[in-house]
N, C-alpha and C. Protein backbone atom coordinates (compact mmCIF):
# COMPACT_ATOMS: atom_id res chain seq x y z
N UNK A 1 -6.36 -29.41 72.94
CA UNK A 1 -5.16 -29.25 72.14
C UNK A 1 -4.12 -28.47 72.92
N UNK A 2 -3.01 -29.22 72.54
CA UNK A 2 -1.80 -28.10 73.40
C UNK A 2 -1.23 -27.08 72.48
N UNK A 3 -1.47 -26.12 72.98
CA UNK A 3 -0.58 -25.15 72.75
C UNK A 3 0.61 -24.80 72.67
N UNK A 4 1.69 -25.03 72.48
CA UNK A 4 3.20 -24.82 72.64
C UNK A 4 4.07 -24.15 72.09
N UNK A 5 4.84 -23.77 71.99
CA UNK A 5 6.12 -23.77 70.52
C UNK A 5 7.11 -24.94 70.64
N UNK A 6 6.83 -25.37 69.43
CA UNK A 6 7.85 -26.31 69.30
C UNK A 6 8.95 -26.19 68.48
N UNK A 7 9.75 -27.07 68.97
CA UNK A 7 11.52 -27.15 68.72
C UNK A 7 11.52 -26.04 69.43
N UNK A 8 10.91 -25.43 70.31
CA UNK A 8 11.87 -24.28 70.96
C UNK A 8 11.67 -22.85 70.47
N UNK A 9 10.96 -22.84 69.18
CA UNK A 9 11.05 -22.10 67.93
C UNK A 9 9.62 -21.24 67.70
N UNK A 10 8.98 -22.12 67.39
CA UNK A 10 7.45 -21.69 66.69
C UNK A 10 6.16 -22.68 67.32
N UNK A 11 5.10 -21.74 67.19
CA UNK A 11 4.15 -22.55 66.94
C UNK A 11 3.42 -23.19 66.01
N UNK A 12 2.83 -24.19 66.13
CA UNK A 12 3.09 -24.94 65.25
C UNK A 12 1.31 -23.90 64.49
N UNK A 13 1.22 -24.47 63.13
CA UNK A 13 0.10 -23.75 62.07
C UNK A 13 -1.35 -24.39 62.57
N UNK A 14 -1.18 -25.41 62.89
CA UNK A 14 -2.71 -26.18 63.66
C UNK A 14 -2.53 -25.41 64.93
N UNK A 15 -1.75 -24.56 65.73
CA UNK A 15 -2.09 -24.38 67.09
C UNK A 15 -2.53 -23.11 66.34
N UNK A 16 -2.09 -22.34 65.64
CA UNK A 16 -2.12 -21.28 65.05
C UNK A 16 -3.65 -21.01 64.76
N UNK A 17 -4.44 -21.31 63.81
CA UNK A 17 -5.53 -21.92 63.33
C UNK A 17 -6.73 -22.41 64.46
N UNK A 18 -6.15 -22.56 65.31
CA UNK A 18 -6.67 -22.83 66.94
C UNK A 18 -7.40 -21.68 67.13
N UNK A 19 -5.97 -21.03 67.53
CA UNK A 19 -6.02 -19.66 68.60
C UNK A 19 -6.81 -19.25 67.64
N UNK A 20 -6.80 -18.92 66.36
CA UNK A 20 -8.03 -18.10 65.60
C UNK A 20 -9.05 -18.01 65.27
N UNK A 21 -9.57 -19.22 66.11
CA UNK A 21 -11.04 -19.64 66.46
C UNK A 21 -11.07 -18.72 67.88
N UNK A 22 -10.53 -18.43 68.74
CA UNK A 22 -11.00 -18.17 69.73
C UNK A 22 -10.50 -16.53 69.87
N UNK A 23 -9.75 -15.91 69.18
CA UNK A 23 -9.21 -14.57 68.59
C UNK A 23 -10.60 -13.54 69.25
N UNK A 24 -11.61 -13.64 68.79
CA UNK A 24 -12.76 -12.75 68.77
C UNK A 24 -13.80 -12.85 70.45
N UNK A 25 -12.79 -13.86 71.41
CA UNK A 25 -13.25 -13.46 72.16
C UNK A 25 -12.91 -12.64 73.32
N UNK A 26 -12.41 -11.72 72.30
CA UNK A 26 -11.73 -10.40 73.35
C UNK A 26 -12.11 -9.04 72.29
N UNK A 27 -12.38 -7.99 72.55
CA UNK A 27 -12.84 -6.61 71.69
C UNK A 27 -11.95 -6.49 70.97
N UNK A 28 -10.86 -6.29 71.13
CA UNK A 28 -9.82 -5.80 69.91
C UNK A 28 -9.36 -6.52 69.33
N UNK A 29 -8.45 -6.07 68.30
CA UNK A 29 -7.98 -7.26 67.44
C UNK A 29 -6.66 -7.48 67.39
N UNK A 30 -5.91 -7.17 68.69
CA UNK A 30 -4.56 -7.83 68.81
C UNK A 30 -4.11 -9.11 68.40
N UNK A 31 -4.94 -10.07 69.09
CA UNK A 31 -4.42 -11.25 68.54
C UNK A 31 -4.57 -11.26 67.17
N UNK A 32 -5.31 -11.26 66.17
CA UNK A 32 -5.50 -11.33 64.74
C UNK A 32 -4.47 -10.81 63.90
N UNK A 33 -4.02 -9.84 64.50
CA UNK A 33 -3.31 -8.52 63.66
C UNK A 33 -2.32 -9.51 64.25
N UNK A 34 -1.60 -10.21 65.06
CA UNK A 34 -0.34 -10.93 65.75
C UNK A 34 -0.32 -11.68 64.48
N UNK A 35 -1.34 -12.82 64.09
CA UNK A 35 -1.70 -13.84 63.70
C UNK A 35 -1.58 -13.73 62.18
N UNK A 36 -1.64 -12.21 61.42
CA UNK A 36 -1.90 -11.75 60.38
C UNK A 36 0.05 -11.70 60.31
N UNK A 37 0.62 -10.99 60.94
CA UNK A 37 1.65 -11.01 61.11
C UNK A 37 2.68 -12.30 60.68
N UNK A 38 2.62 -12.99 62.11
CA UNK A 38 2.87 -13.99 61.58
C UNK A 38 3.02 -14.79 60.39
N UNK A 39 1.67 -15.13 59.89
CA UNK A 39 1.66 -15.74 58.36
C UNK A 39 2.42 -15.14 57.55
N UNK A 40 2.56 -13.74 57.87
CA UNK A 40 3.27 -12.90 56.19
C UNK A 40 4.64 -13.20 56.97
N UNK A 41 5.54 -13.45 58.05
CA UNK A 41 6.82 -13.83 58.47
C UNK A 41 7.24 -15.35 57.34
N UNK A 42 6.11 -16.05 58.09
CA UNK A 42 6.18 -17.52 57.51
C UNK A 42 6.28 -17.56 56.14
N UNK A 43 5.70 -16.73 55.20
CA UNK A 43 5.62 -16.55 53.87
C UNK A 43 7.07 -16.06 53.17
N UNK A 44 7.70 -14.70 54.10
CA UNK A 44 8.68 -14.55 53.78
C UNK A 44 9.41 -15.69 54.00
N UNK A 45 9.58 -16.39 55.11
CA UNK A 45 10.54 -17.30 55.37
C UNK A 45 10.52 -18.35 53.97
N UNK A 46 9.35 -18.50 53.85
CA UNK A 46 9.55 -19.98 52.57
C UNK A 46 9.96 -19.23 51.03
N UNK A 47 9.82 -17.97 50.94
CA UNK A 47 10.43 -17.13 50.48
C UNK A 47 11.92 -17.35 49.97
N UNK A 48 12.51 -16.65 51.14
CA UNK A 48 13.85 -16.90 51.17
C UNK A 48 14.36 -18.25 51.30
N UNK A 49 13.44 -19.50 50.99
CA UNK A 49 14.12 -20.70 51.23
C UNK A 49 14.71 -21.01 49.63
N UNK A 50 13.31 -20.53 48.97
CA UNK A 50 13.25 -20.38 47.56
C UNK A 50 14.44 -19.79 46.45
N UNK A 51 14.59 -18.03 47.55
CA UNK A 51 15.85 -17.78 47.09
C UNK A 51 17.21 -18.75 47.11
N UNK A 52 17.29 -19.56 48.27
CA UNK A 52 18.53 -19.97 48.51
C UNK A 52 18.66 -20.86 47.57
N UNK A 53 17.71 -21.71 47.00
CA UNK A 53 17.89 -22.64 45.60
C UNK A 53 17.89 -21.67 44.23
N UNK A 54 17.33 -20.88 44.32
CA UNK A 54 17.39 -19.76 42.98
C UNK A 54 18.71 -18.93 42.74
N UNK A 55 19.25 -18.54 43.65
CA UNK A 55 19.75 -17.78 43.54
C UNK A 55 21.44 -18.31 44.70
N UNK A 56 21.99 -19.01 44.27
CA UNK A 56 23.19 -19.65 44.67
C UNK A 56 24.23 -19.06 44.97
N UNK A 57 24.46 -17.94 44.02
CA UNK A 57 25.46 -16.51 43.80
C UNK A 57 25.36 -15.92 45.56
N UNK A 58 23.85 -15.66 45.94
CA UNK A 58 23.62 -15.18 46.87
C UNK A 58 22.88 -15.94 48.72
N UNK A 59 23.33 -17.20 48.20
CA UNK A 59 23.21 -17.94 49.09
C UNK A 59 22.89 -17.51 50.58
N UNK A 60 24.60 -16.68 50.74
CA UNK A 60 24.98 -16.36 52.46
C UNK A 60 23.77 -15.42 52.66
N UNK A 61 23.61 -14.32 51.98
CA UNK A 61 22.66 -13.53 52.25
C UNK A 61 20.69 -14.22 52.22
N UNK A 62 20.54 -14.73 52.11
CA UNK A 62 19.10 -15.32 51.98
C UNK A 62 18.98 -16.28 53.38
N UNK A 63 20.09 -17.24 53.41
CA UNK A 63 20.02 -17.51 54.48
C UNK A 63 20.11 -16.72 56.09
N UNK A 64 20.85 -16.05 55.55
CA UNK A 64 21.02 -14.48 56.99
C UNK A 64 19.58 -14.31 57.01
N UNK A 65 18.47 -13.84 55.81
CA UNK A 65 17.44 -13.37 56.09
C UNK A 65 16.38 -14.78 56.57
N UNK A 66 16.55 -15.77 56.03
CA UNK A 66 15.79 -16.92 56.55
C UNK A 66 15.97 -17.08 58.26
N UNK A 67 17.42 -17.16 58.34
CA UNK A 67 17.46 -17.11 60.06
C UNK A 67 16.80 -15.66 60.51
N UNK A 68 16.90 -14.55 60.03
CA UNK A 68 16.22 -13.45 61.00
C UNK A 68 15.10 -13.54 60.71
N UNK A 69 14.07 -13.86 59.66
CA UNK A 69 13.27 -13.91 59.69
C UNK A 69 12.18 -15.07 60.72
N UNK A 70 13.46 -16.41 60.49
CA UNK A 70 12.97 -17.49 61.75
C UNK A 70 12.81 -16.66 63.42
N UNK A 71 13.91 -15.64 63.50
CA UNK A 71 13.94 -15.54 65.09
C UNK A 71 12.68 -14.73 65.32
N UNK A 72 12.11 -13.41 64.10
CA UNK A 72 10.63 -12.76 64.09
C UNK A 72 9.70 -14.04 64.49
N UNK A 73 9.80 -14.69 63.83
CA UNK A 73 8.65 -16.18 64.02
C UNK A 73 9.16 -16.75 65.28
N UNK A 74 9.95 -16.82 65.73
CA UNK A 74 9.77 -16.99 67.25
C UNK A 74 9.58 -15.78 68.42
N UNK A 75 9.77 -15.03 68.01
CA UNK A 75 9.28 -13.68 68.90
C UNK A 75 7.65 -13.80 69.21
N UNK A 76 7.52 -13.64 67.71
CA UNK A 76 5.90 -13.66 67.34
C UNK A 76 5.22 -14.71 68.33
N UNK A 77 5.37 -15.78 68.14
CA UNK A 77 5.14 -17.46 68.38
C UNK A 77 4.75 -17.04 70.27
N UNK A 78 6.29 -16.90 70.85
CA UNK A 78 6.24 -16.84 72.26
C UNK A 78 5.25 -15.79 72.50
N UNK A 79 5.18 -14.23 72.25
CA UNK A 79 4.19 -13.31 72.28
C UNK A 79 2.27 -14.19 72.29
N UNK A 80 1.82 -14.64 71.32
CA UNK A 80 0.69 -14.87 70.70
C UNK A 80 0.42 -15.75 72.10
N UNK A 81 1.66 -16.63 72.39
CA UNK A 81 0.95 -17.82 73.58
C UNK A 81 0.96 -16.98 74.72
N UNK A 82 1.83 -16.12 74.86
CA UNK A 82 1.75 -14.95 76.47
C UNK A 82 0.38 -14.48 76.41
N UNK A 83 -0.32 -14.18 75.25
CA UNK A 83 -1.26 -13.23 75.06
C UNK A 83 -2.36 -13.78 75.18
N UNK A 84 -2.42 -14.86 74.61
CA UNK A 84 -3.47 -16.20 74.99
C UNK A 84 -3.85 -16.33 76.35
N UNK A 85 -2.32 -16.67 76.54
CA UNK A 85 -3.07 -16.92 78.79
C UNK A 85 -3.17 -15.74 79.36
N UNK A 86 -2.96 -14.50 78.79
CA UNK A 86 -3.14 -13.24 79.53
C UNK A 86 -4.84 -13.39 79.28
N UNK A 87 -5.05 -13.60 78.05
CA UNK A 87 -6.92 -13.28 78.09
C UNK A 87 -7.51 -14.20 77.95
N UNK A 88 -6.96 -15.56 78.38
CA UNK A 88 -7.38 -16.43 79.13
C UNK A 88 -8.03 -18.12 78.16
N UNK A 89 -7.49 -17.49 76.75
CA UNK A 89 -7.35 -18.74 75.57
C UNK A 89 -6.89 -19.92 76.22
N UNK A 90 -6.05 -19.98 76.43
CA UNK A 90 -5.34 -21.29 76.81
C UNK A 90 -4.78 -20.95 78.84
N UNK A 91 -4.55 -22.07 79.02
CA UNK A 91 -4.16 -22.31 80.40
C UNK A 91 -2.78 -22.52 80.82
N UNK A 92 -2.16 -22.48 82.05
CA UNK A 92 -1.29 -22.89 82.38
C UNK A 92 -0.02 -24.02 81.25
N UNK A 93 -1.44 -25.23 81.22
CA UNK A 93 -0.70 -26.01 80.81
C UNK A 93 -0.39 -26.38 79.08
N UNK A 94 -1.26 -24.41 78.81
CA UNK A 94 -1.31 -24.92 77.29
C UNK A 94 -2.14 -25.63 76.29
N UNK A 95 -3.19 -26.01 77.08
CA UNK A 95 -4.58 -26.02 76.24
C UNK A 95 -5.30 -24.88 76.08
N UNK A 96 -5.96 -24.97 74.73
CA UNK A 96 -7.16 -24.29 74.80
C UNK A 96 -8.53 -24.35 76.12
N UNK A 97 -8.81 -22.89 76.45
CA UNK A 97 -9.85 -23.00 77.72
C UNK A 97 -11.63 -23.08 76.19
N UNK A 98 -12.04 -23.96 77.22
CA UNK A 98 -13.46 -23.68 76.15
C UNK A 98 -14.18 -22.35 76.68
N UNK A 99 -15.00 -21.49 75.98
CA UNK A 99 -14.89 -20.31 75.19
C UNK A 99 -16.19 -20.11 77.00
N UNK A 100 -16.98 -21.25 77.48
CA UNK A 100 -17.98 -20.63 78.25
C UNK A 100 -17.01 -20.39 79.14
N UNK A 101 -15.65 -21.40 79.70
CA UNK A 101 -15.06 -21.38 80.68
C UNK A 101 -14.36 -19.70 80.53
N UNK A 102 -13.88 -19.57 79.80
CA UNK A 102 -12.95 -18.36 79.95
C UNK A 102 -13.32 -17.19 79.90
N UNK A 103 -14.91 -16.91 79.53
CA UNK A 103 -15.93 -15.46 79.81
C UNK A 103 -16.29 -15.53 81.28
């Protein structure tokens, strides 16, 4: 499976779901706590999508927070895949490494 962010943006929830199979093969729990992160970004984000149909009065503002909350989810996104090939999850090209290869 490739690993990426796509549109430029995020990774996608199946790469996500990936990496968290392979999370535990490092002692600490950086990646998880990244990963834990994440989801509650994504949550806010559909959040504030919610607001923007609920709440019309306040449109400009929900969307301000939908975009900052998108650019956290791409911070996050690029971080999680740096962190991956730093401890050796995925490769160069963005696959997952299988778990004997990368101990």
């Amino acid at each position: 499976m490739d690993i990426t962010v796509e549109d430029g943006s995020q990774i996608s929830e199946k790469a996500v779901e990936e990496l968290k199979k392979h999370a535990d093969m490092i002692e600490c729990e950086c990646p998880a706590k990244l990963m834990e992160i994440l989801e509650q970004v994504r949550e806010f984000t559909r959040y504030t999508e919610e607001c923007i149909e609920k709440y019309p009065e306040d449109k400009t503002t929900h969307k301000w927070l939908k975009s900052s909350s998108m650019n956290i989810d791409q911070l996050l996104s690029t971080t999680l895949i740096q962190l991956a090939r730093y401890e050796g999850f995925i490769n160069e090209d963005n696959e997952i490494v299988e778990r004997e290869a990368a101990q």
